[in-house]
C-alpha atoms as a PDB file:
ATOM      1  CA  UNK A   1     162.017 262.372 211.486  1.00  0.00           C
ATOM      2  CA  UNK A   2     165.557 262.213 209.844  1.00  0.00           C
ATOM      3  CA  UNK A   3     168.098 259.517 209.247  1.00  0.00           C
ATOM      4  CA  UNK A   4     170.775 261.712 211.825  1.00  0.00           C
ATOM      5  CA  UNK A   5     167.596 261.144 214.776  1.00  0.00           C
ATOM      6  CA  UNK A   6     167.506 257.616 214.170  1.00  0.00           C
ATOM      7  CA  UNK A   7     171.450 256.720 214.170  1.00  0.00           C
ATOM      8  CA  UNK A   8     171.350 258.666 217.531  1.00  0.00           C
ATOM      9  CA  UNK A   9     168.481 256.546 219.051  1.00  0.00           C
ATOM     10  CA  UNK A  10     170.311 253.281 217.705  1.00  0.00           C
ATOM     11  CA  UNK A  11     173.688 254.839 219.501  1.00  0.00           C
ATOM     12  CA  UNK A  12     171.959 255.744 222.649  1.00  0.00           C
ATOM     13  CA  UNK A  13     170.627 252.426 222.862  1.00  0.00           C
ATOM     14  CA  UNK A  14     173.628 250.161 222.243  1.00  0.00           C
ATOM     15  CA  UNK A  15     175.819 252.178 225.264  1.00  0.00           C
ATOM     16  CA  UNK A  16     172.757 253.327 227.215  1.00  0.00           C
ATOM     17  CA  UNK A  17     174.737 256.399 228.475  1.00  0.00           C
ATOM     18  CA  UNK A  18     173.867 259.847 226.921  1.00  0.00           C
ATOM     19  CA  UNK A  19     177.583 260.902 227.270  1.00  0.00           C
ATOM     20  CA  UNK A  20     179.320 257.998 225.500  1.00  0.00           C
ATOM     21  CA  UNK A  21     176.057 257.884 222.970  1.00  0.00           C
ATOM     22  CA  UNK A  22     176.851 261.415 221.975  1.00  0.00           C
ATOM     23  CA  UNK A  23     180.581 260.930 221.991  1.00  0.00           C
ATOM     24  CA  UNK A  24     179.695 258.346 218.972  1.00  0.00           C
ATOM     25  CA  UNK A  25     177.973 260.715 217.490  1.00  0.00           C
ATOM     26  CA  UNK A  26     180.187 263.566 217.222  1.00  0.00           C
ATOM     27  CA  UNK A  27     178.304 265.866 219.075  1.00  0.00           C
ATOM     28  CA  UNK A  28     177.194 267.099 222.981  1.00  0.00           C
ATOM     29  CA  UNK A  29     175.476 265.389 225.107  1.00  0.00           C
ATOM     30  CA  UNK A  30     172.604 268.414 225.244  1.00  0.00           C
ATOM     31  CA  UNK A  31     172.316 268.412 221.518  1.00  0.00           C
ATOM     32  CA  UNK A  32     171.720 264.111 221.576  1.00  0.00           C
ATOM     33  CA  UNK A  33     169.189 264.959 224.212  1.00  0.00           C
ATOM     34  CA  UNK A  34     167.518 267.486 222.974  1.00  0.00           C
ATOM     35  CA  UNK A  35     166.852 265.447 219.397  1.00  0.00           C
ATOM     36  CA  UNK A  36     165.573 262.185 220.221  1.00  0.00           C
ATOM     37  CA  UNK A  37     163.037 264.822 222.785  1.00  0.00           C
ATOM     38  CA  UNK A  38     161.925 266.163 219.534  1.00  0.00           C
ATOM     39  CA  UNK A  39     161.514 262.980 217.652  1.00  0.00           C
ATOM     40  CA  UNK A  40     159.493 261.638 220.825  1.00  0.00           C
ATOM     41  CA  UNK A  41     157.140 264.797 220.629  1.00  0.00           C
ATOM     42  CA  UNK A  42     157.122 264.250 217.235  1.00  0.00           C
ATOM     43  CA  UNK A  43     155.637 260.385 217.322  1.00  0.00           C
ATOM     44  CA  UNK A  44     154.022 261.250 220.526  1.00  0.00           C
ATOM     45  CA  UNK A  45     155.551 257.997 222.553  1.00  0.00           C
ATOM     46  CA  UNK A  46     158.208 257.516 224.679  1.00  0.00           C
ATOM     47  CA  UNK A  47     161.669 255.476 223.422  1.00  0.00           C
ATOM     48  CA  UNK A  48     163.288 255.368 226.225  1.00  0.00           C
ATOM     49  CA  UNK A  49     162.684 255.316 230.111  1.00  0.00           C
ATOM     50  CA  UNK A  50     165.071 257.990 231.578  1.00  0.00           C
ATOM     51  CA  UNK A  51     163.899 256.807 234.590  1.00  0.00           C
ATOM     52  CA  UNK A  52     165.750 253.624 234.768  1.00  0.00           C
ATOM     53  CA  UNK A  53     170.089 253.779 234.944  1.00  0.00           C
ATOM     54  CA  UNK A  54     171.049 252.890 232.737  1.00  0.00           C
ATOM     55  CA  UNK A  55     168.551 254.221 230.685  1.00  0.00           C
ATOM     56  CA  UNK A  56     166.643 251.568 228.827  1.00  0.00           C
ATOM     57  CA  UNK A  57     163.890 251.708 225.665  1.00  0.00           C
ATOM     58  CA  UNK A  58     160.463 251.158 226.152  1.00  0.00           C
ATOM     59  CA  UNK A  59     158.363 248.159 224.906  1.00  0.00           C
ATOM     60  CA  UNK A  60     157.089 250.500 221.947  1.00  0.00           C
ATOM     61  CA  UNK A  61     160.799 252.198 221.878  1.00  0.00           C
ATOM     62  CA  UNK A  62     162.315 248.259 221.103  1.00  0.00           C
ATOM     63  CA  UNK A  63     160.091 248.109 218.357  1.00  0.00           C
ATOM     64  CA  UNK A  64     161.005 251.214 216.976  1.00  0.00           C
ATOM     65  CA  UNK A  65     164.683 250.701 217.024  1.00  0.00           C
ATOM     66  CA  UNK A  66     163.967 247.780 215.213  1.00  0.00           C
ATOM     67  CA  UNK A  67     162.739 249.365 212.700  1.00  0.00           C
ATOM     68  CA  UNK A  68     165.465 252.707 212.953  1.00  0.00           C
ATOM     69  CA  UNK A  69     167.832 249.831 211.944  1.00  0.00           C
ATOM     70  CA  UNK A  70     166.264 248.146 209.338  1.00  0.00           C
ATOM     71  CA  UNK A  71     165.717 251.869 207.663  1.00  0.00           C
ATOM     72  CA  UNK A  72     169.398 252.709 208.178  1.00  0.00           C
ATOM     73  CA  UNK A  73     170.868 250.040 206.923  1.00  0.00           C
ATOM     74  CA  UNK A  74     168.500 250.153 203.699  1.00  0.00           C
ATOM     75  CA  UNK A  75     170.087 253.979 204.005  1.00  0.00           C
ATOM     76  CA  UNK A  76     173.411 252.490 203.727  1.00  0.00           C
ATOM     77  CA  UNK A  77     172.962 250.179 201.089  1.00  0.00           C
ATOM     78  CA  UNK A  78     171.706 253.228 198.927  1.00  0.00           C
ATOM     79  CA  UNK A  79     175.669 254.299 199.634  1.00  0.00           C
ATOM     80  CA  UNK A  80     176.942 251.103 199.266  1.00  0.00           C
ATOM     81  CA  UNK A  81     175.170 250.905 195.559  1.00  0.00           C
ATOM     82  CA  UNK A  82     176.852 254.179 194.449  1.00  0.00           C
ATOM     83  CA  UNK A  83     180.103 253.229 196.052  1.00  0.00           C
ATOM     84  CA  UNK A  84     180.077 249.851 194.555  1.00  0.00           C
ATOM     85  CA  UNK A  85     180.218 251.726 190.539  1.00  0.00           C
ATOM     86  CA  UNK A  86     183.428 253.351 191.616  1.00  0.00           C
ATOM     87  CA  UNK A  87     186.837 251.625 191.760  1.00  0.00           C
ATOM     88  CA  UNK A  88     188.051 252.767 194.891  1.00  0.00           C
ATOM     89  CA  UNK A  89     186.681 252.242 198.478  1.00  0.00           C
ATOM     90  CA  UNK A  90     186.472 255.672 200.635  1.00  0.00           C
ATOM     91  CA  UNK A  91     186.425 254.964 203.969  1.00  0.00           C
ATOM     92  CA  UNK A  92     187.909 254.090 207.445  1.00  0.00           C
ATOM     93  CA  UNK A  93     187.605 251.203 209.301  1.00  0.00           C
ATOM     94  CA  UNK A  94     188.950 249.843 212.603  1.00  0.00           C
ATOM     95  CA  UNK A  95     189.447 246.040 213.058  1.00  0.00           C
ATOM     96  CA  UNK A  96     190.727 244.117 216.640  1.00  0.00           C
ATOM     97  CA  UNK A  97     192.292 240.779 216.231  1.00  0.00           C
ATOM     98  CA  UNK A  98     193.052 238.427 218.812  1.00  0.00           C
ATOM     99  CA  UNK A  99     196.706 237.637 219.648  1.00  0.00           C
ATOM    100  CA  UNK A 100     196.826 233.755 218.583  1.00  0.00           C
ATOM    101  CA  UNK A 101     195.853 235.100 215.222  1.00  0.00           C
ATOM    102  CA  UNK A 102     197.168 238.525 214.419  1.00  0.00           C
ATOM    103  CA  UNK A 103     200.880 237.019 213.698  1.00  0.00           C
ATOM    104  CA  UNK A 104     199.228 235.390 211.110  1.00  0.00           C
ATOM    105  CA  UNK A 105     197.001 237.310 209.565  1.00  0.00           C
ATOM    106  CA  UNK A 106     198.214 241.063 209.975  1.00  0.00           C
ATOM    107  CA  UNK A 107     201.577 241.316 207.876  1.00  0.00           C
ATOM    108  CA  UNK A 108     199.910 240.187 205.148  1.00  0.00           C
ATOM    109  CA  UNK A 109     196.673 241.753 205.496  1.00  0.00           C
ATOM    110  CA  UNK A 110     198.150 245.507 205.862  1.00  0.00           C
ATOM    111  CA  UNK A 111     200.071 245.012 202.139  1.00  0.00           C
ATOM    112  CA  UNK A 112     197.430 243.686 200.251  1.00  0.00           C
ATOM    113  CA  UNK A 113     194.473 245.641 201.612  1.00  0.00           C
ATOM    114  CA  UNK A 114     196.740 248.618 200.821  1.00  0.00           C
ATOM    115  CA  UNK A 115     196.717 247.381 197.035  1.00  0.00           C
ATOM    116  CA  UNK A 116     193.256 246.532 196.833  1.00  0.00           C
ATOM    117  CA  UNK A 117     191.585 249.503 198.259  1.00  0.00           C
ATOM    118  CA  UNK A 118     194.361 252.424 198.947  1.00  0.00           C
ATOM    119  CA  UNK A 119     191.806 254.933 200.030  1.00  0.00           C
ATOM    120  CA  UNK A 120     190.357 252.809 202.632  1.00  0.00           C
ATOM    121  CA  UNK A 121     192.139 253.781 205.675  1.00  0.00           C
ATOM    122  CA  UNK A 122     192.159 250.954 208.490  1.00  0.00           C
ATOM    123  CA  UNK A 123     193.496 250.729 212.146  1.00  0.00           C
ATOM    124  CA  UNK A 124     194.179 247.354 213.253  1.00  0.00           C
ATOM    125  CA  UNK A 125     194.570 246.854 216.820  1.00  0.00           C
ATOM    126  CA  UNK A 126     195.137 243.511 218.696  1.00  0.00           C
ATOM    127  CA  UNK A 127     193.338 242.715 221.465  1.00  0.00           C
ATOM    128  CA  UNK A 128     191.701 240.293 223.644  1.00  0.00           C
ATOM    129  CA  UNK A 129     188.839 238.195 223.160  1.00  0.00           C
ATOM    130  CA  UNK A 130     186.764 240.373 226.047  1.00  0.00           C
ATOM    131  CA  UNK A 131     188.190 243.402 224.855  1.00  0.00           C
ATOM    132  CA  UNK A 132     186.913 243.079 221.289  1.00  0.00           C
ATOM    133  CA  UNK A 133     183.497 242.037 222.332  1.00  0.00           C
ATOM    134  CA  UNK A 134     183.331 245.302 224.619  1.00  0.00           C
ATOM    135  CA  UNK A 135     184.525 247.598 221.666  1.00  0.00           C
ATOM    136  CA  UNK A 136     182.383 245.960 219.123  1.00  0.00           C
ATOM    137  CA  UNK A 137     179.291 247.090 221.528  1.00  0.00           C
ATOM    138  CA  UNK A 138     180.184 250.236 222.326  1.00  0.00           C
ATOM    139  CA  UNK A 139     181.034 250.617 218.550  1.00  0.00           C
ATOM    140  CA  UNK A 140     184.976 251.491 219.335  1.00  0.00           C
ATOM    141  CA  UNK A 141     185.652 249.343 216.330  1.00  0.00           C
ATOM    142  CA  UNK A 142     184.111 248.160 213.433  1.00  0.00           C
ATOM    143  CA  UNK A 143     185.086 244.400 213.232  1.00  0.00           C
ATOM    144  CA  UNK A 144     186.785 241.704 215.212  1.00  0.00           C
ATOM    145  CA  UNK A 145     188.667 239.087 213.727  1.00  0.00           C
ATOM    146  CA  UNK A 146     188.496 236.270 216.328  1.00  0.00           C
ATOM    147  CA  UNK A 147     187.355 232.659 217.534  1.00  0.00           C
ATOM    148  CA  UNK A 148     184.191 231.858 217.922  1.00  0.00           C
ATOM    149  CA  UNK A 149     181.060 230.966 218.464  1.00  0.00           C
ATOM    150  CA  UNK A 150     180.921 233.736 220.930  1.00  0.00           C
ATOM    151  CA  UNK A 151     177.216 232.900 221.879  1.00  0.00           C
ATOM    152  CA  UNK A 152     176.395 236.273 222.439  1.00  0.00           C
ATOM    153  CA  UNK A 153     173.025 238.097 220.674  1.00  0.00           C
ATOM    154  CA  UNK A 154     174.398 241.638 219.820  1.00  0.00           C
ATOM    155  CA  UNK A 155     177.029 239.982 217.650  1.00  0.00           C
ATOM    156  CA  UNK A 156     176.963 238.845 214.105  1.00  0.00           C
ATOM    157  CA  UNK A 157     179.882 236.270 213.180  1.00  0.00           C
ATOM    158  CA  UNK A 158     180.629 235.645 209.967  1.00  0.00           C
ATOM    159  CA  UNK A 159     182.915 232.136 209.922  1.00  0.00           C
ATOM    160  CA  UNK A 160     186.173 232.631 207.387  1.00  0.00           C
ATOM    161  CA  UNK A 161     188.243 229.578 208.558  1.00  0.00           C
ATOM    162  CA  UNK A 162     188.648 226.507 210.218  1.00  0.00           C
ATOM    163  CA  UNK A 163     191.853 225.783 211.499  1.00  0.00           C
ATOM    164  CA  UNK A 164     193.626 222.928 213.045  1.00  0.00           C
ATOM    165  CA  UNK A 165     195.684 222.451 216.433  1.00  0.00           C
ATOM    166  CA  UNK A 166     198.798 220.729 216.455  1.00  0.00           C
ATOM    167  CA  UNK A 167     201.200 219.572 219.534  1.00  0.00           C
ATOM    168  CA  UNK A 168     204.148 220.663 219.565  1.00  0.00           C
ATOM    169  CA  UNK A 169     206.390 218.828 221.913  1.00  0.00           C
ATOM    170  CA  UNK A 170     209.876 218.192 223.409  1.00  0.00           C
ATOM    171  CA  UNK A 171     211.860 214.880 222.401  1.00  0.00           C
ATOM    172  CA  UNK A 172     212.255 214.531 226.450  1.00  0.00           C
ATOM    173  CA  UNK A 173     208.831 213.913 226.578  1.00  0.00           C
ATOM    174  CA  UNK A 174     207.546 210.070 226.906  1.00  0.00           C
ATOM    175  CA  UNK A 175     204.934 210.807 223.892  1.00  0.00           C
ATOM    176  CA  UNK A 176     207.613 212.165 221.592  1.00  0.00           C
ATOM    177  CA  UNK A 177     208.417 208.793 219.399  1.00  0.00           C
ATOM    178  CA  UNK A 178     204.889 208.531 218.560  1.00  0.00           C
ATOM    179  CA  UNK A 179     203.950 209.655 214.910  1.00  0.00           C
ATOM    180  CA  UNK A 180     200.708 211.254 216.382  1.00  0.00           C
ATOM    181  CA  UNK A 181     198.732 211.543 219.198  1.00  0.00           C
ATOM    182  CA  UNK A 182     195.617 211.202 220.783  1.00  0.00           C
ATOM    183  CA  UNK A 183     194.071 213.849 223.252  1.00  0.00           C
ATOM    184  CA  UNK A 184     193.876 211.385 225.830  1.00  0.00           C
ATOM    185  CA  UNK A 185     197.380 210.790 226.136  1.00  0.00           C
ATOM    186  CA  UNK A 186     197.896 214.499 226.500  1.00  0.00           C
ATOM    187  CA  UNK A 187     198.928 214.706 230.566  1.00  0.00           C
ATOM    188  CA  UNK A 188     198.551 218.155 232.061  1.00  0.00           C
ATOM    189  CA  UNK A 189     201.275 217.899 234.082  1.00  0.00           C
ATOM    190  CA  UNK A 190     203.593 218.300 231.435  1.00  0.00           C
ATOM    191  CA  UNK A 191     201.102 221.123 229.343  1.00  0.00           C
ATOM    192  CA  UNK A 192     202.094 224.797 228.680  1.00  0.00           C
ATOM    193  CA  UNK A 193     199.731 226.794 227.727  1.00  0.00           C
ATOM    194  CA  UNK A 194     198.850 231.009 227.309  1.00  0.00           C
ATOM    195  CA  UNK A 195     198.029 233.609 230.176  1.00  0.00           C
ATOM    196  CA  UNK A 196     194.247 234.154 231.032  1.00  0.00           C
ATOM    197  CA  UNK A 197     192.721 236.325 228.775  1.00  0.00           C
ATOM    198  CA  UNK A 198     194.067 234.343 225.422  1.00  0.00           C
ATOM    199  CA  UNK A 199     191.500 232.615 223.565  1.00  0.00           C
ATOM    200  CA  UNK A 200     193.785 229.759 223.433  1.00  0.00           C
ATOM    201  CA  UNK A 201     193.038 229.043 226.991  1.00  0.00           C
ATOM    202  CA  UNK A 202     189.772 227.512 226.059  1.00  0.00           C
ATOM    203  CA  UNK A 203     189.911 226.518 223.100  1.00  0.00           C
ATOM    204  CA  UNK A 204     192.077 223.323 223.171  1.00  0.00           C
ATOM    205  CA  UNK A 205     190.280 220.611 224.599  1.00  0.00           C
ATOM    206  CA  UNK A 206     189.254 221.637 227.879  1.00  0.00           C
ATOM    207  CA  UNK A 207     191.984 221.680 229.619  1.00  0.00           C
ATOM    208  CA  UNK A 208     191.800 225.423 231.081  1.00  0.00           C
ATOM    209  CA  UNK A 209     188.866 225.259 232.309  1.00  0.00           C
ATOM    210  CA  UNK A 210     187.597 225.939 235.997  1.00  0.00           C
ATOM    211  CA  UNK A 211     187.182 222.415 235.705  1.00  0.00           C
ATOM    212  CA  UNK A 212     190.500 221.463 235.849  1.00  0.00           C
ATOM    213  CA  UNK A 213     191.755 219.386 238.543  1.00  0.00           C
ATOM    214  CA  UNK A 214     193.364 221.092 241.629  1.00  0.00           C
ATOM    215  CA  UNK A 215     196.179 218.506 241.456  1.00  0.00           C
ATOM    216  CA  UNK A 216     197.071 219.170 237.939  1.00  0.00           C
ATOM    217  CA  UNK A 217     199.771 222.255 237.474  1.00  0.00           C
ATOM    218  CA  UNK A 218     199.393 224.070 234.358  1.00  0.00           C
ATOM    219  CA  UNK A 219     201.970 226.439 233.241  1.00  0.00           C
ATOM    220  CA  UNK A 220     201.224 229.974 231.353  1.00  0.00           C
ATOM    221  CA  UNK A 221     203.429 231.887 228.848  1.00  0.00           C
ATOM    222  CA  UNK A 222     202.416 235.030 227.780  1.00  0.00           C
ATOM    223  CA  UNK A 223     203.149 233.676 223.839  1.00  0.00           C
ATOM    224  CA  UNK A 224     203.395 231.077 221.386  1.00  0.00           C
ATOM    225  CA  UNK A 225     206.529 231.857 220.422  1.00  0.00           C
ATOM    226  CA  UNK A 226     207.111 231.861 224.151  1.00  0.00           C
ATOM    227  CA  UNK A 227     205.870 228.342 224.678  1.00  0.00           C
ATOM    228  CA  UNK A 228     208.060 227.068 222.125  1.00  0.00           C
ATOM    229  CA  UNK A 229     211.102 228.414 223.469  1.00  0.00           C
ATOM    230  CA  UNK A 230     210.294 227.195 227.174  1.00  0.00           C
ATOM    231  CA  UNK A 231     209.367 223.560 225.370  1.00  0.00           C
ATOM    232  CA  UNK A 232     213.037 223.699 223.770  1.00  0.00           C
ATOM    233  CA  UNK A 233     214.708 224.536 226.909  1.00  0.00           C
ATOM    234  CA  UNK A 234     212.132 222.634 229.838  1.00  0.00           C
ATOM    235  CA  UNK A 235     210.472 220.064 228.161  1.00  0.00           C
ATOM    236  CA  UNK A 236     206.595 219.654 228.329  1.00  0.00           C
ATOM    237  CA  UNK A 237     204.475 220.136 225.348  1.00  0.00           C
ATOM    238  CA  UNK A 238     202.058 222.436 223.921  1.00  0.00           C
ATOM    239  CA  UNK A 239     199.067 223.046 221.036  1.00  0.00           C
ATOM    240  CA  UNK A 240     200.508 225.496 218.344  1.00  0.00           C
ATOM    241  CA  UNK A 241     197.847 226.744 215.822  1.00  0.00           C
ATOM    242  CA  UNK A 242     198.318 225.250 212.410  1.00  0.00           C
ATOM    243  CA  UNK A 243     199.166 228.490 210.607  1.00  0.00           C
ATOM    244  CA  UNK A 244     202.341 228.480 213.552  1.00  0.00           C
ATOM    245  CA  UNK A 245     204.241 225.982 211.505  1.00  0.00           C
ATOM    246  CA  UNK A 246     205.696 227.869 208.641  1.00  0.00           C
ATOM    247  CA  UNK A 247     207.225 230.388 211.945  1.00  0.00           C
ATOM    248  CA  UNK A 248     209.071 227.272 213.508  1.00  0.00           C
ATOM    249  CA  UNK A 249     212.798 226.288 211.913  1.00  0.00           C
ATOM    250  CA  UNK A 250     213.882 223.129 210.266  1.00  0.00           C
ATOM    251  CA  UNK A 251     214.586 221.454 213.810  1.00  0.00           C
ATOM    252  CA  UNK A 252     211.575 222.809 215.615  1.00  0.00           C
ATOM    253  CA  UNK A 253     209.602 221.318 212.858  1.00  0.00           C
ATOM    254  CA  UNK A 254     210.389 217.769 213.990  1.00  0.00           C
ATOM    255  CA  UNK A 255     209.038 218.255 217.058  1.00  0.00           C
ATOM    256  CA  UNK A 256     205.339 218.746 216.030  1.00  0.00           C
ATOM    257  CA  UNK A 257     202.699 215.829 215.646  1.00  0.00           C
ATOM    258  CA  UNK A 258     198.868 215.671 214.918  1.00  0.00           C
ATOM    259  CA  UNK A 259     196.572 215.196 217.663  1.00  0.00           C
ATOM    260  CA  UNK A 260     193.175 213.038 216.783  1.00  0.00           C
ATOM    261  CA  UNK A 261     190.770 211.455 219.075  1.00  0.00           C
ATOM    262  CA  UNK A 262     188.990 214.158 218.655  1.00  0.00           C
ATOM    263  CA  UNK A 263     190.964 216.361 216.670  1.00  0.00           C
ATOM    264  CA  UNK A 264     191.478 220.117 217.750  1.00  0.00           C
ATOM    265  CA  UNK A 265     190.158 222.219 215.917  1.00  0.00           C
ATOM    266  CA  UNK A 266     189.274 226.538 216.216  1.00  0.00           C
ATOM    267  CA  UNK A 267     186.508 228.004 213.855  1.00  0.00           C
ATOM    268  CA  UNK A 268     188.088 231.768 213.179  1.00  0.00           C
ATOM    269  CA  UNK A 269     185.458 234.158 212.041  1.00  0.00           C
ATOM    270  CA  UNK A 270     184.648 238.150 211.555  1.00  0.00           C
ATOM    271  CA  UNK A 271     182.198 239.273 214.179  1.00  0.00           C
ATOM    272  CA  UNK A 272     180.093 242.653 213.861  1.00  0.00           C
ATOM    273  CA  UNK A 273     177.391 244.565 216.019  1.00  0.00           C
ATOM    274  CA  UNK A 274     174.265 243.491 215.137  1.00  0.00           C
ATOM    275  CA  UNK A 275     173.178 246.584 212.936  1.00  0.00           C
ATOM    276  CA  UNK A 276     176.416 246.727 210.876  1.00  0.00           C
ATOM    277  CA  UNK A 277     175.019 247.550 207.317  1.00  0.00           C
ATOM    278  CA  UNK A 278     178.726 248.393 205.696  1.00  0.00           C
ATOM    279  CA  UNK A 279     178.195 244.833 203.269  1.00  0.00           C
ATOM    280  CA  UNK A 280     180.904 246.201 201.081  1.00  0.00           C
ATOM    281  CA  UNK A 281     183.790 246.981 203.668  1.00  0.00           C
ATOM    282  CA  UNK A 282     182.634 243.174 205.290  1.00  0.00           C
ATOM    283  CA  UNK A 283     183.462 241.249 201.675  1.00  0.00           C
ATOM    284  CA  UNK A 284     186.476 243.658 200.890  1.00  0.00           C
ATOM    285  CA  UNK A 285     188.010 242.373 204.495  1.00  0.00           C
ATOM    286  CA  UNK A 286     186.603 239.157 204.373  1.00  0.00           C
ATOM    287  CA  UNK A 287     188.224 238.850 200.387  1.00  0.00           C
ATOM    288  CA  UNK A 288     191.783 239.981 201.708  1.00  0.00           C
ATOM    289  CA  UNK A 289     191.718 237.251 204.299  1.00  0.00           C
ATOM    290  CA  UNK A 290     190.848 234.266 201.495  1.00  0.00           C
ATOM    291  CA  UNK A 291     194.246 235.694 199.666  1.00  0.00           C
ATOM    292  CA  UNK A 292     196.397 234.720 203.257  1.00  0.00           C
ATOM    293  CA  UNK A 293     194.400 231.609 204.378  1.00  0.00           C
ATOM    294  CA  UNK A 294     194.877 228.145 202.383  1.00  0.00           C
ATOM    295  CA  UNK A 295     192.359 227.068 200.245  1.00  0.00           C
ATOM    296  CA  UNK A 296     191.251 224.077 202.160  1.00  0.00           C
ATOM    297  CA  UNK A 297     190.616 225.323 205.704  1.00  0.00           C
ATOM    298  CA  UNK A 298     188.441 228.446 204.363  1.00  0.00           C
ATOM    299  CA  UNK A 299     184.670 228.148 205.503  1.00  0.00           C
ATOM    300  CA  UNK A 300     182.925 226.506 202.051  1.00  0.00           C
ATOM    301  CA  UNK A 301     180.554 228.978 201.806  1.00  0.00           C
ATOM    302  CA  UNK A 302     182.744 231.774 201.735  1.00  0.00           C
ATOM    303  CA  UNK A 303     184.604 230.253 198.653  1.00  0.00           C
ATOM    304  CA  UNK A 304     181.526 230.325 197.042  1.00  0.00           C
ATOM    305  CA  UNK A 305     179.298 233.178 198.324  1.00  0.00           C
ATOM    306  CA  UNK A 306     179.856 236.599 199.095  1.00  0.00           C
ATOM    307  CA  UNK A 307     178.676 237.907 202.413  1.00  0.00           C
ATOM    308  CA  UNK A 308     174.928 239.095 202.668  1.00  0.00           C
ATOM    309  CA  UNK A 309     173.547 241.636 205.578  1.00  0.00           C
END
């Protein structure tokens, strides 16, 4: 039994597809094959059931990719230890952030990550909500930087942020003398919000929702910046994330008020597969963000802990 058997059982069982399994793995679908046969003869029990399509573990197989997992990321942390004495991290690293964050977060991220850790080489891609939880599981990237909870088992989330929602509305609109604003008195009629597929969507209230009355029209843009320019020139309002305001000018500015009863509010967070063992690359990433996001809406925790597999 070797380590290289084991990460090819773990592959084969998050995509359940000898091709794309193998295709992880760097090597042909025969080879893949032909070594988790060999590590079956060699425990004498079946992992998986080729039978089934997809193909699926076992009962006993389950159990030992349990334990494949727990050995390879003890295997990992042997690395981690002997990178951890040197100054530099050597690696590579993908990372998919969601569009209502990515403005935000990305400039900043790609300068001081660079500083911190210029051997590290990273590709930062953004994408949708759906499209990061897809790539996380068929390990197409490493990390997604996103909002959750995401309620889903394969997924580790590690919270970074909390951040508020503000609305962001024009001085046509009958609301717009008020100082702030409660959700209640937030009609959809006159509410703009993102295309489907943008976490934003469902994360305000629950206004976009299949829920939503047939009588009420909602409009889409396909950005925020977007939905501020269509508030300047039709009216309406909209919910801008917090981090938004520094990107809106001195007269734009005006036009924003807080929102209570109850107020809005998007946990942001780093989500992994579940057997991600690289603890190291998780607390450099998760460090760089604390340097971008203000003191007060980081997750307490991560101000005072670092981040433990």
């Amino acid at each position: 039994m070797t380590l290289q058997q084991l990460q090819y059982i773990v592959a084969l069982d998050r995509h359940r597809h000898f091709v794309k399994a193998a295709g992880e793995c760097g090597i042909s679908q025969p080879t893949l094959s032909a070594m988790i046969s060999r590590l079956e003869e060699e425990l004498d029990v079946r992992i998986f059931d080729r039978s089934k399509h997809p193909v699926e573990p076992t009962p006993m197989g389950e159990e030992i990719l349990h334990q494949a997992r727990l050995v390879l990321k003890q295997a990992m942390q042997v690395q981690e230890l002997v990178q951890a004495g040197k100054e530099s991290l050597d690696t590579r690293f993908s990372l998919g952030v969601i569009p209502t964050v990515a403005p935000y977060i990305v400039p900043q991220f790609i300068g001081l990550f660079k500083k911190d850790f210029p051997l590290t080489r990273v590709s930062i891609l953004e994408m949708r909500t759906d499209e990061i939880i897809r790539d996380l599981k068929e390990a197409k990237i490493d990390m997604g930087l996103l909002a959750t909870p995401l309620l889903d088992p394969d997924l580790l989330e590690i919270p970074l942020y909390y951040e508020k929602f503000l609305a962001y509305i024009a001085p046509s609109d009958p609301n717009y003398p008020k100082k702030e604003l409660s959700a209640t008195e937030l009609p959809l009629q006159h509410l703009w919000v993102l295309q489907e597929g943008h976490c934003l969507r469902n994360q305000v209230f629950n206004f976009c929702t299949d829920n939503t009355p047939a009588d009420k029209q909602v409009y889409e843009a396909g950005s925020i910046d977007n939905l501020v320019r269509i508030i300047d020139t039709n009216g309406g309002y909209t919910l801008i994330p917090q981090l938004h305001l520094p990107m809106l000018d001195e007269i734009q500015s005006t036009h924003v008020r807080p929102v209570n009863n109850p107020p809005p509010v998007r946990e942001i967070s780093i989500a992994v597969y579940k057997d991600f063992y690289r603890e190291r690359l998780l607390n450099a990433v998760a460090n760089t963000i604390k340097q971008i996001i203000p003191a007060d809406m980081l997750d307490t925790r991560l101000k005072k802990f670092a981040i433990r597999l």
